[in-house]
N, C-alpha and C. Protein backbone atom coordinates (compact mmCIF):
# COMPACT_ATOMS: atom_id res chain seq x y z
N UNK A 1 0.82 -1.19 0.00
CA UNK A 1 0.00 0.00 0.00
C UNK A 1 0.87 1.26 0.00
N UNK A 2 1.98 0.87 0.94
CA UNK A 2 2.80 2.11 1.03
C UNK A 2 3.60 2.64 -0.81
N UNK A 3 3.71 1.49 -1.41
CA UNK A 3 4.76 1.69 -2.12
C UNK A 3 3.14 2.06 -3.41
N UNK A 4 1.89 1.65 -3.50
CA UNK A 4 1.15 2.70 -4.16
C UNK A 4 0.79 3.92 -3.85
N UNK A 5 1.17 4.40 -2.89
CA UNK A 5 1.29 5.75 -2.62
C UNK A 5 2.18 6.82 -2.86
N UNK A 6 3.40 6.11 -2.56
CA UNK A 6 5.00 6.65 -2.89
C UNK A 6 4.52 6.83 -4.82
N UNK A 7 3.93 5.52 -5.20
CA UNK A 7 4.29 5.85 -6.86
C UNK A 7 3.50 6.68 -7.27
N UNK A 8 2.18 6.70 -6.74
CA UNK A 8 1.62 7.53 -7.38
C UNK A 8 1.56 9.22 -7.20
N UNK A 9 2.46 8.96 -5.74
CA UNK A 9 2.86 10.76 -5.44
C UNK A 9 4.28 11.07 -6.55
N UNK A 10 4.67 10.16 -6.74
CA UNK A 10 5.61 10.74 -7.79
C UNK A 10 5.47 10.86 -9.10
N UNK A 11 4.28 9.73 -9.93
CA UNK A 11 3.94 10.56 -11.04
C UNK A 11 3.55 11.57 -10.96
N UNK A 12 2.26 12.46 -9.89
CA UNK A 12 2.12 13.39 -9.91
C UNK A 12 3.01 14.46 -9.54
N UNK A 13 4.13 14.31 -8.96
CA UNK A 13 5.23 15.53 -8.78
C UNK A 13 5.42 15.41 -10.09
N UNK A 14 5.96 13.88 -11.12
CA UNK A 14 6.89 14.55 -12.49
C UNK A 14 5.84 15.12 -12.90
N UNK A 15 4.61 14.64 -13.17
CA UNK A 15 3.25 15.69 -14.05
C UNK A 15 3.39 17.65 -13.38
N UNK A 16 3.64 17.73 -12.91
CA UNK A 16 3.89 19.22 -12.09
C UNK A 16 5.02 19.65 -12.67
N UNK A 17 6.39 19.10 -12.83
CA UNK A 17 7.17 19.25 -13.18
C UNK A 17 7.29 19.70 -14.69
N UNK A 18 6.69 18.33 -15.14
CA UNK A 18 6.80 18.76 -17.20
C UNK A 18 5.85 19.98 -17.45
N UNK A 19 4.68 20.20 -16.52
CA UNK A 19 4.09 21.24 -16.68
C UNK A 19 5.03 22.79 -16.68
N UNK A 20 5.53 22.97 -15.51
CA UNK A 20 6.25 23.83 -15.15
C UNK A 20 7.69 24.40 -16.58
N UNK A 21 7.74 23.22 -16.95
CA UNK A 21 8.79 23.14 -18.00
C UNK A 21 8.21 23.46 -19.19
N UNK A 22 6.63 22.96 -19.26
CA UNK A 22 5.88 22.94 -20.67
C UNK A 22 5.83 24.62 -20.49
N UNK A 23 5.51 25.34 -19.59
CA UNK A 23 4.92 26.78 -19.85
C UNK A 23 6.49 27.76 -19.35
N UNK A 24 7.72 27.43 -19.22
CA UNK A 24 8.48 27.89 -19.27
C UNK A 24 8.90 27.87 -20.79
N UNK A 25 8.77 26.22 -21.74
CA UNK A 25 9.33 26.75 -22.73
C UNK A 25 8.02 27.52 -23.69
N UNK A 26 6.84 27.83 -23.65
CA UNK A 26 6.07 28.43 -24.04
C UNK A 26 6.22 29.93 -23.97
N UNK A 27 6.93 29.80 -22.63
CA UNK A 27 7.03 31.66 -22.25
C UNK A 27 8.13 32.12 -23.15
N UNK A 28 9.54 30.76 -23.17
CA UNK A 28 10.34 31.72 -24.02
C UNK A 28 10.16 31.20 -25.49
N UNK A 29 9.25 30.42 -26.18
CA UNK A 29 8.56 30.72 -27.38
C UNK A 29 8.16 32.21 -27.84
N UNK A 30 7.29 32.56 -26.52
CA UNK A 30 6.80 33.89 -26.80
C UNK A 30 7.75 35.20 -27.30
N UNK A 31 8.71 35.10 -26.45
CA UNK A 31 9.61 36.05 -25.95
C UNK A 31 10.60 35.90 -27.51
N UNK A 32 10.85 34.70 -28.04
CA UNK A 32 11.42 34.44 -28.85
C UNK A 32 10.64 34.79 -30.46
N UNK A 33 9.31 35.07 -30.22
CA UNK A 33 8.51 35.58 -30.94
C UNK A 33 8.88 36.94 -31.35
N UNK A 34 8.42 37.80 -30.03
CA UNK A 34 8.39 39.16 -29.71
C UNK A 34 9.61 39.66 -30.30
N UNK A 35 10.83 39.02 -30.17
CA UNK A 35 12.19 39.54 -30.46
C UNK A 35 12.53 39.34 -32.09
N UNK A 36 11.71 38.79 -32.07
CA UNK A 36 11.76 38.00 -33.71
C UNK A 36 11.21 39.45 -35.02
N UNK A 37 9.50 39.66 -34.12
CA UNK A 37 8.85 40.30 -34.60
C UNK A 37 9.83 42.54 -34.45
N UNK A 38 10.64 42.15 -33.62
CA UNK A 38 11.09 43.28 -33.21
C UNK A 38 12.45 43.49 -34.38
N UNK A 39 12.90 42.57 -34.37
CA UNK A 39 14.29 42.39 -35.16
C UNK A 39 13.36 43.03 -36.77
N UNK A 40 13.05 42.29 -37.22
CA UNK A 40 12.11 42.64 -38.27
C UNK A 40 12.14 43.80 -38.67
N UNK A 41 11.08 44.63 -37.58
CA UNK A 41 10.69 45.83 -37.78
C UNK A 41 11.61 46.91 -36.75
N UNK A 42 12.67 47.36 -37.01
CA UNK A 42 13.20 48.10 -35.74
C UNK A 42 12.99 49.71 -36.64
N UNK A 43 13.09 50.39 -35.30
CA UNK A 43 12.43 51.60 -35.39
C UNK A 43 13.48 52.58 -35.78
N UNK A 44 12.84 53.28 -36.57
CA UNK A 44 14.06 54.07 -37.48
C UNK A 44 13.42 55.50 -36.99
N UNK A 45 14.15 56.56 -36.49
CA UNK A 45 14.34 57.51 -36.13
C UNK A 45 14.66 58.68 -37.36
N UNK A 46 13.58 59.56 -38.28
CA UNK A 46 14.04 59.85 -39.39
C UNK A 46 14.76 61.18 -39.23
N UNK A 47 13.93 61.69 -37.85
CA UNK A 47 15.09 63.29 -37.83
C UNK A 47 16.45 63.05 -37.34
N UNK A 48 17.01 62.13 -36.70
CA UNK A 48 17.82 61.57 -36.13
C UNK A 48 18.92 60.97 -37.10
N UNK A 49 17.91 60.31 -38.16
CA UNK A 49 18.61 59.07 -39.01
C UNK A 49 19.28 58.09 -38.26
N UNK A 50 18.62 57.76 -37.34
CA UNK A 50 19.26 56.54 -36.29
C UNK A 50 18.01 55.73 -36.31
N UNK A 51 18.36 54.12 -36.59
CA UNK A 51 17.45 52.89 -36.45
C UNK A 51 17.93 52.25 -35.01
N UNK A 52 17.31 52.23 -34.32
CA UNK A 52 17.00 51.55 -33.04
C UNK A 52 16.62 50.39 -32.94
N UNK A 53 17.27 49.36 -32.47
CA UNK A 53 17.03 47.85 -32.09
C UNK A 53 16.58 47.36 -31.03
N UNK A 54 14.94 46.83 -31.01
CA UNK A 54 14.63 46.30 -29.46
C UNK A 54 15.02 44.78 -29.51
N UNK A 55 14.67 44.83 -27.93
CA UNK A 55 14.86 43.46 -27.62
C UNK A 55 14.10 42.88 -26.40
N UNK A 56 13.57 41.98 -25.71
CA UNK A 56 13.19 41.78 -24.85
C UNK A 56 14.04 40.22 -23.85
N UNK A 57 13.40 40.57 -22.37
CA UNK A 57 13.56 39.20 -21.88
C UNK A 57 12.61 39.23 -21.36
N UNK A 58 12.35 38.32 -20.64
CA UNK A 58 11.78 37.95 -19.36
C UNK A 58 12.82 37.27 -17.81
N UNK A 59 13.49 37.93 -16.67
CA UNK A 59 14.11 37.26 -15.58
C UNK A 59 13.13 36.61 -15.02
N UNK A 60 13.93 35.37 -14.05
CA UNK A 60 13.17 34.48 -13.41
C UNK A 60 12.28 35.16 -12.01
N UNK A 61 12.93 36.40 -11.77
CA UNK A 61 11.92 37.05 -10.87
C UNK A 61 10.77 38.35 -11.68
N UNK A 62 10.39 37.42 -12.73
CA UNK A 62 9.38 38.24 -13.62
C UNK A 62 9.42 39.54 -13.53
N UNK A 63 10.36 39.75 -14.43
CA UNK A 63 10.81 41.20 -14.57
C UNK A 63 10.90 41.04 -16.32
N UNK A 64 10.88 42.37 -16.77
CA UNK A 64 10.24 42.37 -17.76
C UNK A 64 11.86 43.04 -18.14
N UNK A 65 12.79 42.74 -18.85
CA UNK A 65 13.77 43.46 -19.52
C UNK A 65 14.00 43.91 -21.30
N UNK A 66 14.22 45.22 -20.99
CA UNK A 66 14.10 46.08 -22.65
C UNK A 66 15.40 46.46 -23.05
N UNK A 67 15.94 45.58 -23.70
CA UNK A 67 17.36 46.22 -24.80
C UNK A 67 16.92 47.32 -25.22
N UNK A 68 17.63 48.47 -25.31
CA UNK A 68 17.57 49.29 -27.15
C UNK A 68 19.08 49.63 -27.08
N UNK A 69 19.01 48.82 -28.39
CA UNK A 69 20.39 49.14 -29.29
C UNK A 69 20.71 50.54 -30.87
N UNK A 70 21.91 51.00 -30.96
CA UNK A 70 21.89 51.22 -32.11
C UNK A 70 23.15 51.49 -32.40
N UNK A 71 23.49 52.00 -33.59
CA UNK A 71 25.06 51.64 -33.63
C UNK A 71 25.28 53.40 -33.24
N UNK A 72 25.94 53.57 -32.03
CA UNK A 72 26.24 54.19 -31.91
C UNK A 72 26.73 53.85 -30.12
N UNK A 73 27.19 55.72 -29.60
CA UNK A 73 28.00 55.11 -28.45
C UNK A 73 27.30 54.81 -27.57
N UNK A 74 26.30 54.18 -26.97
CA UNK A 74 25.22 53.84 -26.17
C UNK A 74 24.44 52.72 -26.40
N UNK A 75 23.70 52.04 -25.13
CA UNK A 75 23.04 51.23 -24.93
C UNK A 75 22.12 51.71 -23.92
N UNK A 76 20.73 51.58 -23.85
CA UNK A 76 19.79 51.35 -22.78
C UNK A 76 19.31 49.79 -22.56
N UNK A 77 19.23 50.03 -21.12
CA UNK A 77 18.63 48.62 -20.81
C UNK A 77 17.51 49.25 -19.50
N UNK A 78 16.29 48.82 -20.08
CA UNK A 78 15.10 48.83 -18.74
C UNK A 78 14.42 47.68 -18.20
N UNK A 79 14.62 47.59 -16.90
CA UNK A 79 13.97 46.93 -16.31
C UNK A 79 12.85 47.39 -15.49
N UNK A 80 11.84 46.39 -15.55
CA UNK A 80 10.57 46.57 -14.71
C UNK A 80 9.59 45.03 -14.20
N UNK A 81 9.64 45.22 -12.91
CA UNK A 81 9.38 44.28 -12.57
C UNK A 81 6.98 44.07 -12.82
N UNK A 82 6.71 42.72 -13.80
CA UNK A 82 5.72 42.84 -14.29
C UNK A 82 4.58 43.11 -13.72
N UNK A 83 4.05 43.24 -12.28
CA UNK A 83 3.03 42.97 -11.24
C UNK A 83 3.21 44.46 -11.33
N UNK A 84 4.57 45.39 -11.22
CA UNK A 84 4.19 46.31 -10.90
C UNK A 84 3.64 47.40 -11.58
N UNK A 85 3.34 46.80 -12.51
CA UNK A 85 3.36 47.96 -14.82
C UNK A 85 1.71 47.73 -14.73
N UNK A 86 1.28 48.54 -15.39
CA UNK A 86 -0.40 48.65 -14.99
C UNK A 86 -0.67 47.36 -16.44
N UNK A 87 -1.58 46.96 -16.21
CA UNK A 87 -1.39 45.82 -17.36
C UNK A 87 -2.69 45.94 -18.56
N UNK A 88 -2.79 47.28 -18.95
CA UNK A 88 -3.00 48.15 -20.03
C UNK A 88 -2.29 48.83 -21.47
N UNK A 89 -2.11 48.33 -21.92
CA UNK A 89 -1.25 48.87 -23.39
C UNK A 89 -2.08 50.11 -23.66
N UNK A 90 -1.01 51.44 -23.52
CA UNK A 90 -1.04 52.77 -23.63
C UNK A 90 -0.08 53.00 -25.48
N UNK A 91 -1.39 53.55 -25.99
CA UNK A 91 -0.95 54.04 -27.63
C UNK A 91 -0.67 55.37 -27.19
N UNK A 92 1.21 55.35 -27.75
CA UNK A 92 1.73 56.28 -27.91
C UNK A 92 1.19 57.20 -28.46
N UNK A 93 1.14 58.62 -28.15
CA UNK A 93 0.18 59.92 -28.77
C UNK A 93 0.67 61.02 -29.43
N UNK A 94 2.33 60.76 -29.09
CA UNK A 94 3.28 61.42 -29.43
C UNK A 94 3.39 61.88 -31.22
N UNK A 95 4.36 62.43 -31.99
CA UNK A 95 4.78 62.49 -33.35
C UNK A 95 4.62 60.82 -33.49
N UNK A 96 5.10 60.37 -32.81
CA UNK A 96 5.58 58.87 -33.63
C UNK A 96 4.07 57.59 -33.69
N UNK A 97 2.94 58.43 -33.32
CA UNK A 97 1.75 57.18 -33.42
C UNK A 97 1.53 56.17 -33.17
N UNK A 98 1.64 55.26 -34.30
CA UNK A 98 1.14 53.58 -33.38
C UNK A 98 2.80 52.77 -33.58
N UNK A 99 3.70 53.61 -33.51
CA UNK A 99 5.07 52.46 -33.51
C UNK A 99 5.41 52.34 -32.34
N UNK A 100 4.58 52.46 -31.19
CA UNK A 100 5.23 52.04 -30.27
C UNK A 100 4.58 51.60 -29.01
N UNK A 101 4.75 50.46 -28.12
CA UNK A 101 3.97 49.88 -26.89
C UNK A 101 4.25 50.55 -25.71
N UNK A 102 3.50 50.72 -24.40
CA UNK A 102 3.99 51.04 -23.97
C UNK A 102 3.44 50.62 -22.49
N UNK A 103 4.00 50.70 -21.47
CA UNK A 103 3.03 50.37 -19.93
C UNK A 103 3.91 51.71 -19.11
N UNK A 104 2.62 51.87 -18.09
CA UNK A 104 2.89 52.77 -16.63
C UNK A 104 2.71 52.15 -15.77
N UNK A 105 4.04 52.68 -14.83
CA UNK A 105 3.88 51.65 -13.39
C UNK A 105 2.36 52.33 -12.64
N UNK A 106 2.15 51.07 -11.86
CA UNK A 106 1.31 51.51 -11.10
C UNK A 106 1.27 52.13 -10.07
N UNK A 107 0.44 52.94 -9.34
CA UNK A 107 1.11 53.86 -7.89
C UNK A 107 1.33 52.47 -6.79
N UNK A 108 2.42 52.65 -5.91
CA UNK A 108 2.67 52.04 -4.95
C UNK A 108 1.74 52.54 -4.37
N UNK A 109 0.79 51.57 -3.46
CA UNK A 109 0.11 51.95 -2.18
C UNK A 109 0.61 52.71 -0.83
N UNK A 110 1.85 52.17 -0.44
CA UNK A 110 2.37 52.93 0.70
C UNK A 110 2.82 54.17 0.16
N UNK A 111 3.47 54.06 -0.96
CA UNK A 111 4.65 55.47 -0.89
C UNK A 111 4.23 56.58 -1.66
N UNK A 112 2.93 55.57 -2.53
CA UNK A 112 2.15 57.01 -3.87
C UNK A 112 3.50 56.67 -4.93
N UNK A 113 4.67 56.12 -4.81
CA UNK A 113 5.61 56.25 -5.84
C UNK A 113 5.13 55.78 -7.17
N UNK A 114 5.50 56.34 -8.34
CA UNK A 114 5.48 55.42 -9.97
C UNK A 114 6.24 55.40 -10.43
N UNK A 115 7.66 55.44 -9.54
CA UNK A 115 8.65 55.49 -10.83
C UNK A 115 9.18 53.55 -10.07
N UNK A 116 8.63 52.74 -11.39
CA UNK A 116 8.98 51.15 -10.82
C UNK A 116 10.33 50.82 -11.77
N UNK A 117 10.29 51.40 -12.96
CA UNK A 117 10.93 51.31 -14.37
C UNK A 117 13.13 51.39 -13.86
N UNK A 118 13.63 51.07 -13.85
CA UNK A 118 14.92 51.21 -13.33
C UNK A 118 15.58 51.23 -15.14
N UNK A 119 16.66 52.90 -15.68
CA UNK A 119 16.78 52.56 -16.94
C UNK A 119 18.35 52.59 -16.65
N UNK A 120 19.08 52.09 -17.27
CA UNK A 120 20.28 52.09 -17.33
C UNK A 120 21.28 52.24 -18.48
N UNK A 121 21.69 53.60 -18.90
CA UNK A 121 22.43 53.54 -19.99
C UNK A 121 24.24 53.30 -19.69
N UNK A 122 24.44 52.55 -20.50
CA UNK A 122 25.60 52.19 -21.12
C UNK A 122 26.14 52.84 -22.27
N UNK A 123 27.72 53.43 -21.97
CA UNK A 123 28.02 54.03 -23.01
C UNK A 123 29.11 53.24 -23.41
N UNK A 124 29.88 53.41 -24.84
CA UNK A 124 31.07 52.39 -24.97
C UNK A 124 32.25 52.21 -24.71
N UNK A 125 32.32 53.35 -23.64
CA UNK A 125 33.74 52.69 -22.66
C UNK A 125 33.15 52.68 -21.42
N UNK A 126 31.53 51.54 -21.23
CA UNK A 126 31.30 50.87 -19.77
C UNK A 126 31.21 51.96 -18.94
N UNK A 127 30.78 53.15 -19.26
CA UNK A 127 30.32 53.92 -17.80
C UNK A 127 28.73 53.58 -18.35
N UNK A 128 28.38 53.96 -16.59
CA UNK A 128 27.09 53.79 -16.59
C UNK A 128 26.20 54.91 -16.14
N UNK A 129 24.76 55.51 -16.43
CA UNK A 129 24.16 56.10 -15.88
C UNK A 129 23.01 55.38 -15.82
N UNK A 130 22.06 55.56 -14.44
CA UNK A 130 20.84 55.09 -14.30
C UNK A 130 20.26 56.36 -13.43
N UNK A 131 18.69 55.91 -13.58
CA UNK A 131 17.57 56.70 -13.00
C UNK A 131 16.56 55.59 -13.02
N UNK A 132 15.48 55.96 -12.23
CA UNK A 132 14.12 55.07 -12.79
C UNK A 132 13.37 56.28 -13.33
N UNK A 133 11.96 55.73 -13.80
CA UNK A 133 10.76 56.57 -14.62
C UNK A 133 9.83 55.84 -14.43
N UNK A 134 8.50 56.49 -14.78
CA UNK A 134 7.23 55.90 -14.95
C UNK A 134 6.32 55.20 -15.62
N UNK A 135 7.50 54.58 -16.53
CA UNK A 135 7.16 53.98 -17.80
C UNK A 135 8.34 53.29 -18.47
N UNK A 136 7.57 52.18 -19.45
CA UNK A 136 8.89 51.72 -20.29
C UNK A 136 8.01 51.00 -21.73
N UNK A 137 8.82 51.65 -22.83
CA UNK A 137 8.13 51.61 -23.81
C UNK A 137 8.99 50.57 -25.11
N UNK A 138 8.29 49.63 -25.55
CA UNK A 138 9.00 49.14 -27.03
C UNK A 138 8.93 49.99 -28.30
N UNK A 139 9.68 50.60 -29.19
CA UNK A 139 9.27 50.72 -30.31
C UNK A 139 9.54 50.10 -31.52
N UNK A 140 8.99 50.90 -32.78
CA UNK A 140 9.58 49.91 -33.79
C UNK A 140 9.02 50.74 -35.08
N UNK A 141 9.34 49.71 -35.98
CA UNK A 141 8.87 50.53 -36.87
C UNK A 141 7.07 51.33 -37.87
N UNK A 142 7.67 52.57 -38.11
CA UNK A 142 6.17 53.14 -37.78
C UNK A 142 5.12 52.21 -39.24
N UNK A 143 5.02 51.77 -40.17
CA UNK A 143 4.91 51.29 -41.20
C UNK A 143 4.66 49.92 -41.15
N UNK A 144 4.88 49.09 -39.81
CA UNK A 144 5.03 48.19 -39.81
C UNK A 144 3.48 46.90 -39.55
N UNK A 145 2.65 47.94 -39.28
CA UNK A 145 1.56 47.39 -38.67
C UNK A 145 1.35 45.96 -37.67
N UNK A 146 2.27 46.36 -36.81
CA UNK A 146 2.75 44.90 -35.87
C UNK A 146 2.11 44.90 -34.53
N UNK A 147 1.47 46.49 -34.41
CA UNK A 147 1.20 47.11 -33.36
C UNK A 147 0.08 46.14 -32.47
N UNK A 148 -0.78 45.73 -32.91
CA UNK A 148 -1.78 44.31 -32.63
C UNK A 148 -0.91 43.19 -32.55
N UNK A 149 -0.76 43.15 -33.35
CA UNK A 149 0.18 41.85 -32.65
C UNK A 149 1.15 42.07 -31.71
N UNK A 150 2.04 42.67 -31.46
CA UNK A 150 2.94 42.81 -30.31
C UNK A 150 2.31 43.06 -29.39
N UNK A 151 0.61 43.85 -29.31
CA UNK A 151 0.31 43.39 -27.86
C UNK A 151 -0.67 42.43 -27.38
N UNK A 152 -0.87 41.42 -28.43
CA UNK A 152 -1.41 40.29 -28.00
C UNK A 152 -0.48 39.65 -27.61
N UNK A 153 0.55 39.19 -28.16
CA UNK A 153 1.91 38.64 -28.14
C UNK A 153 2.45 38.43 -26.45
N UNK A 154 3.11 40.42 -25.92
CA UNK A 154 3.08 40.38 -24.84
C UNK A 154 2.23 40.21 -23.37
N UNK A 155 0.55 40.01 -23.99
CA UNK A 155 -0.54 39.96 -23.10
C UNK A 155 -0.54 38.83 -23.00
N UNK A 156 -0.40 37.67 -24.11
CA UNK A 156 -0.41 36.45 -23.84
C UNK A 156 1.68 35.94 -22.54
N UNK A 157 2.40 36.79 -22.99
CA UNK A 157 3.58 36.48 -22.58
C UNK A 157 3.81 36.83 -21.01
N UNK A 158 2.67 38.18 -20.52
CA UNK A 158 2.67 38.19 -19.36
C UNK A 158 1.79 37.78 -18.25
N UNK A 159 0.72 37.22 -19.12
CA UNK A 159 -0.18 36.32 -18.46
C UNK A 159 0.67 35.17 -17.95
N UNK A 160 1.25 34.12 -18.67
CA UNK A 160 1.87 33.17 -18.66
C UNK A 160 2.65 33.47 -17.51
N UNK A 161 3.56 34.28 -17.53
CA UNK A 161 4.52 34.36 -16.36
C UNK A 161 4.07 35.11 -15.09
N UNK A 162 2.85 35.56 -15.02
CA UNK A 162 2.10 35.59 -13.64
C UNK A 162 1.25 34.28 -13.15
N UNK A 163 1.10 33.59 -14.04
CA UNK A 163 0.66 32.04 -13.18
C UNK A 163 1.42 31.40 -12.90
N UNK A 164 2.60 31.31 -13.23
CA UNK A 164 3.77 30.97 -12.87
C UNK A 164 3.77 30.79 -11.47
């Protein structure tokens, strides 16, 4: 009796397990999507004449991380952790229209704070500057009509990693 108990508590741990694994590699399907769909279309800056490269992750403490690259002397990298980003896709209103996604942190209850967003630029001899802000935005390109899809994409990508 004992040893049908032992077995059958352990198929159900591995069933928990492949699960856990099934929607980890789903999450970075997604993510592998998103970056896919980003590479594609990267956002070209015309008064500037600078094209901008996103990128995304996801960390294991569901944090939401934003490359932007371009060839030049700099890098940004933002992080924001996902529970705390209001989980509303805000259309940019700006000159630049629908090229770009975007979320606002939500107010902290104790402190009233919104700045959750931590940005960190990198320049190319490795100094660093950071601040946080109240927001953190993908863009891309304006022409591209991806704008629906990138936020089903990430709605489905941050669902996933809050049931987690």
């Amino acid at each position: 009796m004992k040893r049908i108990i032992v077995f059958v508590s352990l198929i159900y741990l591995l069933s928990g397990i492949s699960t856990v694994k099934s929607q980890d590699a789903t999450a970075r399907e997604q993510i592998n999507y998103i970056n896919t769909l980003l590479k594609a279309n990267p956002y070209r800056d015309t008064f500037l004449e600078i094209t901008f490269f996103y990128s995304i992750n996801i960390t294991p403490e569901k944090e939401l991380v934003v490359n932007m690259e371009f060839d030049g002397p700099f890098k940004t990298v933002l992080k924001a952790k996902i529970p705390d980003l209001g989980n509303s896709f805000v259309r940019d209103t700006s000159y630049e229209g629908n090229s770009s996604v975007c979320w606002y942190c939500k107010p902290n209850e104790a402190t009233k704070d919104i700045n959750c967003v931590y940005n960190e630029t990198i320049t190319s001899e490795t100094d660093k500057e950071s601040h946080f802000s109240d927001n953190i935005c993908v863009m891309f390109a304006r022409d591209s009509n991806i704008r629906d899809e990138l936020i089903k994409a990430f709605d489905k990508l941050f669902q996933r990693i809050l049931e987690q």
